[in-house]
Protein backbone atom coordinates (compact mmCIF):
# COMPACT_ATOMS: atom_id res chain seq x y z
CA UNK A 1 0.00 0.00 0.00
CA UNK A 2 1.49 3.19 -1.08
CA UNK A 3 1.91 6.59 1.58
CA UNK A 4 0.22 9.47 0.98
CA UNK A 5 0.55 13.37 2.53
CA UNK A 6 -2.30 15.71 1.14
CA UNK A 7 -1.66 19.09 0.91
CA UNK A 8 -4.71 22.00 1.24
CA UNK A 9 -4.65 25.26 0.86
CA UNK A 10 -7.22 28.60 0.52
CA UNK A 11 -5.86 32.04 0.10
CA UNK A 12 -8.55 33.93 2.16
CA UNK A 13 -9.75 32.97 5.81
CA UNK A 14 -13.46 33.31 4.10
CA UNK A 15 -12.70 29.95 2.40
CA UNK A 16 -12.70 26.89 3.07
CA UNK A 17 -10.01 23.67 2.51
CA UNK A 18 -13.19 21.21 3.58
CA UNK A 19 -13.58 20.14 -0.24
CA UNK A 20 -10.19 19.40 -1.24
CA UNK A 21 -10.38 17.44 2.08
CA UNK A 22 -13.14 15.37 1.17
CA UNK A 23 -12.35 14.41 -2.90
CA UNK A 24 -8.19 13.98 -1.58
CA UNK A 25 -9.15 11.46 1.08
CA UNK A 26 -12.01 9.75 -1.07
CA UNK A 27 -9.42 9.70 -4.07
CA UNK A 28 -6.81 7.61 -1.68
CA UNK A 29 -9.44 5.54 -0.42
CA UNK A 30 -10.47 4.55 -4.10
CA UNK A 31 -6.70 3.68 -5.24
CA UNK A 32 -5.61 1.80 -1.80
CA UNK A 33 -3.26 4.70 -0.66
CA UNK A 34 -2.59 4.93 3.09
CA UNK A 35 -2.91 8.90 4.23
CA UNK A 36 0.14 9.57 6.41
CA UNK A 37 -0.99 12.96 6.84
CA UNK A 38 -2.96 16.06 5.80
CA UNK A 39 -0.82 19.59 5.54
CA UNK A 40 -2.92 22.26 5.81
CA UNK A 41 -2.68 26.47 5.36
CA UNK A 42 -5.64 27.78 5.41
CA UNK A 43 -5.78 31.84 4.89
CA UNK A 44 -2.36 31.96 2.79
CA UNK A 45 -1.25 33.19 -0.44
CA UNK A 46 -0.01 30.79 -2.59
CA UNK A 47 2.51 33.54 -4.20
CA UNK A 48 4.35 33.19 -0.17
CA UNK A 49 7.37 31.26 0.21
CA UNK A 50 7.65 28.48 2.25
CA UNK A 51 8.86 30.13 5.15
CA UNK A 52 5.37 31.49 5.52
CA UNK A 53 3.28 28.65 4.66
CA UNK A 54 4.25 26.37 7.90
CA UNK A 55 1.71 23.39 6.47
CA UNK A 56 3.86 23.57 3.22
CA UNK A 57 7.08 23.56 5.44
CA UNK A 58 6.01 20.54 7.19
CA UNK A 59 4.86 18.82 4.10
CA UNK A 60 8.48 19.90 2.55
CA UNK A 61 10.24 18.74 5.39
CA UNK A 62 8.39 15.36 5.71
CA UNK A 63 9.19 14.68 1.80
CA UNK A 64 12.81 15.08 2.34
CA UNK A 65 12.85 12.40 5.29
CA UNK A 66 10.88 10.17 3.13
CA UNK A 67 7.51 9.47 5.17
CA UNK A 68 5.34 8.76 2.22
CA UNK A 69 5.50 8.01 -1.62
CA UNK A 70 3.29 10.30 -3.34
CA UNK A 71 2.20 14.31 -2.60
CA UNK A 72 -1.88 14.66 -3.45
CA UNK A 73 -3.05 17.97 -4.01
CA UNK A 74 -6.18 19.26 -5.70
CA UNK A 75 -4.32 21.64 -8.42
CA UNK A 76 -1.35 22.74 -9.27
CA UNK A 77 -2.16 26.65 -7.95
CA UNK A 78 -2.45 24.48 -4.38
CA UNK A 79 1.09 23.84 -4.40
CA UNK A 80 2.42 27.73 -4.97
CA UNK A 81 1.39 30.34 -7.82
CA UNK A 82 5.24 31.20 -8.05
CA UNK A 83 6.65 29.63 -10.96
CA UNK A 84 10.51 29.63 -9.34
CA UNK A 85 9.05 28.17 -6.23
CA UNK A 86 6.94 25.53 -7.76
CA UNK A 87 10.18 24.42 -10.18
CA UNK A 88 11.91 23.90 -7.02
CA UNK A 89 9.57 22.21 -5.33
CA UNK A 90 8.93 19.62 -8.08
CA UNK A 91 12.67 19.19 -8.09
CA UNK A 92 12.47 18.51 -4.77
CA UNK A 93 10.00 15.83 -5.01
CA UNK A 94 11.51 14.15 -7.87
CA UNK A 95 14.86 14.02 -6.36
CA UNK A 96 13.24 12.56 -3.29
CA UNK A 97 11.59 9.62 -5.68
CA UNK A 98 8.34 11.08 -4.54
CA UNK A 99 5.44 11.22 -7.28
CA UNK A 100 2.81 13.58 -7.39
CA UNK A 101 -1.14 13.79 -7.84
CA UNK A 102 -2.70 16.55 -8.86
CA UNK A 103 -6.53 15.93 -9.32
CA UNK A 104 -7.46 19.15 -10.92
CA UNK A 105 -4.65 18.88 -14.00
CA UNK A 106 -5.34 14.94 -13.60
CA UNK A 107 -1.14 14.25 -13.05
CA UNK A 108 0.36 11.28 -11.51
CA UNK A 109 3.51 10.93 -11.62
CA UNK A 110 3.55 6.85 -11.04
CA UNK A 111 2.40 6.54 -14.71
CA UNK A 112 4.69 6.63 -18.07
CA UNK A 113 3.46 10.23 -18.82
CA UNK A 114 3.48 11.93 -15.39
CA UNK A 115 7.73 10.78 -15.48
CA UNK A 116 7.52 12.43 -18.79
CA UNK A 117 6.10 15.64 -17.33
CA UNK A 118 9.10 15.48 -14.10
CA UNK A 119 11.57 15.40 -17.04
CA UNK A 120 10.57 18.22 -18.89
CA UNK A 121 9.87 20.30 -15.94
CA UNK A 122 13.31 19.35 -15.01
CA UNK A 123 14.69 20.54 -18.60
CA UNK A 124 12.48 24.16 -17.95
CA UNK A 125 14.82 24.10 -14.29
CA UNK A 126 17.59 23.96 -16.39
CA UNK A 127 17.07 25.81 -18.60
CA UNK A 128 16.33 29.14 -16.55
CA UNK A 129 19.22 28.64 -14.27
CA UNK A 130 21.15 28.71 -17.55
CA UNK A 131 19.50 32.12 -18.45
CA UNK A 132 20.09 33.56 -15.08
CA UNK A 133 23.60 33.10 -14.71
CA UNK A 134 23.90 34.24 -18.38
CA UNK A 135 22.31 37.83 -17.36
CA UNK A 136 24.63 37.82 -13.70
CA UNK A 137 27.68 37.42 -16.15
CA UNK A 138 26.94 40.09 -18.68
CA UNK A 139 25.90 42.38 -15.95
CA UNK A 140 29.31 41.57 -14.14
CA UNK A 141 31.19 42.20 -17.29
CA UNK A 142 28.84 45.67 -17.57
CA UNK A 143 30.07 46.47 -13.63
CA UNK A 144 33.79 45.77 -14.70
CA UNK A 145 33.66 48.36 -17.60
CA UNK A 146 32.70 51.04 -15.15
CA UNK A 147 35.10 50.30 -12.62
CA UNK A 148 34.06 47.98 -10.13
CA UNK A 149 34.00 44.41 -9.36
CA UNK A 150 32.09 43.68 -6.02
CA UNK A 151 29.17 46.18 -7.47
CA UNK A 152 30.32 48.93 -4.83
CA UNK A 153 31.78 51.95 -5.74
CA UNK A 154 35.78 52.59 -5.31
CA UNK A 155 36.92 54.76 -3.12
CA UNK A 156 35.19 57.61 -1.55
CA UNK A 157 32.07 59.48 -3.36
CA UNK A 158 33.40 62.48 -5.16
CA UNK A 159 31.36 65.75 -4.18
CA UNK A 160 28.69 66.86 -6.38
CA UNK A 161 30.25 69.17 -8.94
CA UNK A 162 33.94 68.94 -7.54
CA UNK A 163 32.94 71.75 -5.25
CA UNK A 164 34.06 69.55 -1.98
CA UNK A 165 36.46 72.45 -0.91
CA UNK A 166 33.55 75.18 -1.20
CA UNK A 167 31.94 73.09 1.30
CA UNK A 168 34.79 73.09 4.17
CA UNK A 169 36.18 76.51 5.19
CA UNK A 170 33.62 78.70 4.83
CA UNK A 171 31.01 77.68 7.99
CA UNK A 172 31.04 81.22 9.58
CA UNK A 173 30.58 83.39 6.11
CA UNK A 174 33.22 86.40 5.53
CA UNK A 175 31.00 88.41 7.88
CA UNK A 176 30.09 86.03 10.53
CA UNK A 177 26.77 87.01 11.61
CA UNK A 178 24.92 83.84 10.31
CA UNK A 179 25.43 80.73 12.26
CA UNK A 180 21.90 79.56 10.60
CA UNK A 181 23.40 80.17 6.79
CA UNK A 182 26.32 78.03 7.97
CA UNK A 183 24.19 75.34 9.11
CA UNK A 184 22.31 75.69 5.91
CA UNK A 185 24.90 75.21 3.56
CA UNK A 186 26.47 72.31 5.19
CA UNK A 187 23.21 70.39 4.67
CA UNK A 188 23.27 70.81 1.36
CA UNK A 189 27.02 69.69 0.75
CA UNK A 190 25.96 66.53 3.17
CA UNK A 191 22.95 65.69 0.52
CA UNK A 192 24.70 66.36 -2.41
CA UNK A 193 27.50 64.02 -1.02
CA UNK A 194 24.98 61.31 -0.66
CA UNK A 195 23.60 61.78 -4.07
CA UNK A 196 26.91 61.66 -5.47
CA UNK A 197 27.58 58.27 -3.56
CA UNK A 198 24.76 56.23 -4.57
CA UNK A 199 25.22 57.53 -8.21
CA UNK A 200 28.33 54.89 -7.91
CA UNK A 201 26.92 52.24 -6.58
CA UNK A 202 25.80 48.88 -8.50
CA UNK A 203 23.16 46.40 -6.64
CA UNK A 204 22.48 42.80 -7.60
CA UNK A 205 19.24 43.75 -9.30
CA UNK A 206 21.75 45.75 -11.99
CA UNK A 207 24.02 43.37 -12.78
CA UNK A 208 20.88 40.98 -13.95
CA UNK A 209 19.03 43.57 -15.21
């Protein structure tokens, strides 16, 4: 008798995970599967991670230590609306020698065609990671040309316009009379400073970009 863990999930607290409940369990009663146990978040967005879907952590972790043989959930969109997360996932399952039932898409991964559908999912997974390292290598190349290799800026920001020494000296004015104007003007060297700094600076999301 194969193990199964069902997995439910609504995105609202307004609904209600009592259906997929009921055709899951009737669907492993009908094909002699034993239910190990039911993972449940009820209220969550499917487009969360699983750090903040604690039923799809425990289902996760309980794949990984190999407590049953196949994952039943009603669709797909069940499982995560994040395409990145779900490719993982899958991986996940495969590499585990898990299969997977989806009722909705009608996919079982125990037959001849639901393998097929693990190995071209696993060609997409590929496939993207190719593409993403692709885009982090041109935009290090791109960071190089300008200067930089860790995507920081070298050395210290250069003052907006070169006028760094119009900002030191002159705090009191020829006349001294204005503390306030002093005050006032070393604001504005301390902003334009800042501008001047982040202008330099490369982030992660510009080297892929």
């Amino acid at each position: 008798m194969k193990r199964v863990g069902i997995y439910l999930r609504v995105s609202t607290n307004g609904q209600t995970t009592e259906n997929q409940r009921r055709e899951l369990v009737a669907i492993a009663a009908r094909s002699g599967w034993q239910v190990i146990g039911i993972y449940e978040d009820a209220g969550i967005s499917g487009a969360k991670g699983r750090d903040k879907r604690p039923g799809f952590d425990k289902l996760y972790r309980a794949i990984v230590r190999h407590q049953f043989d196949i994952v039943a959930a009603s669709s797909v969109d069940r499982l995560g609306r994040s395409l990145q997360d779900l490719v993982g996932f899958l991986g996940e399952v495969h590499a585990a020698g898990v299969d997977l039932y989806l009722d909705r898409q009608g996919v079982d991964t125990s037959t001849p065609a639901g393998k097929a559908l693990f190995q071209m999912l696993g060609v997409f997974a590929e496939f993207e990671r190719s593409i993403i390292q692709e885009r982090i290598a041109a935009g290090i190349a791109r960071a190089r040309a300008k200067g930089t290799r860790s995507g920081k800026a070298f050395g210290q920001p250069k003052a907006v316009g070169g006028a760094r020494g119009s900002c030191t000296g002159r705090a009191g004015g020829r006349d001294g009379h204005s503390q306030d104007g002093a005050a006032r003007r070393h604001r504005q060297c301390d902003r334009g400073a800042d501008r001047s700094g982040d202008a330099g600076r490369l982030t992660i999301s510009d080297l892929i970009h």
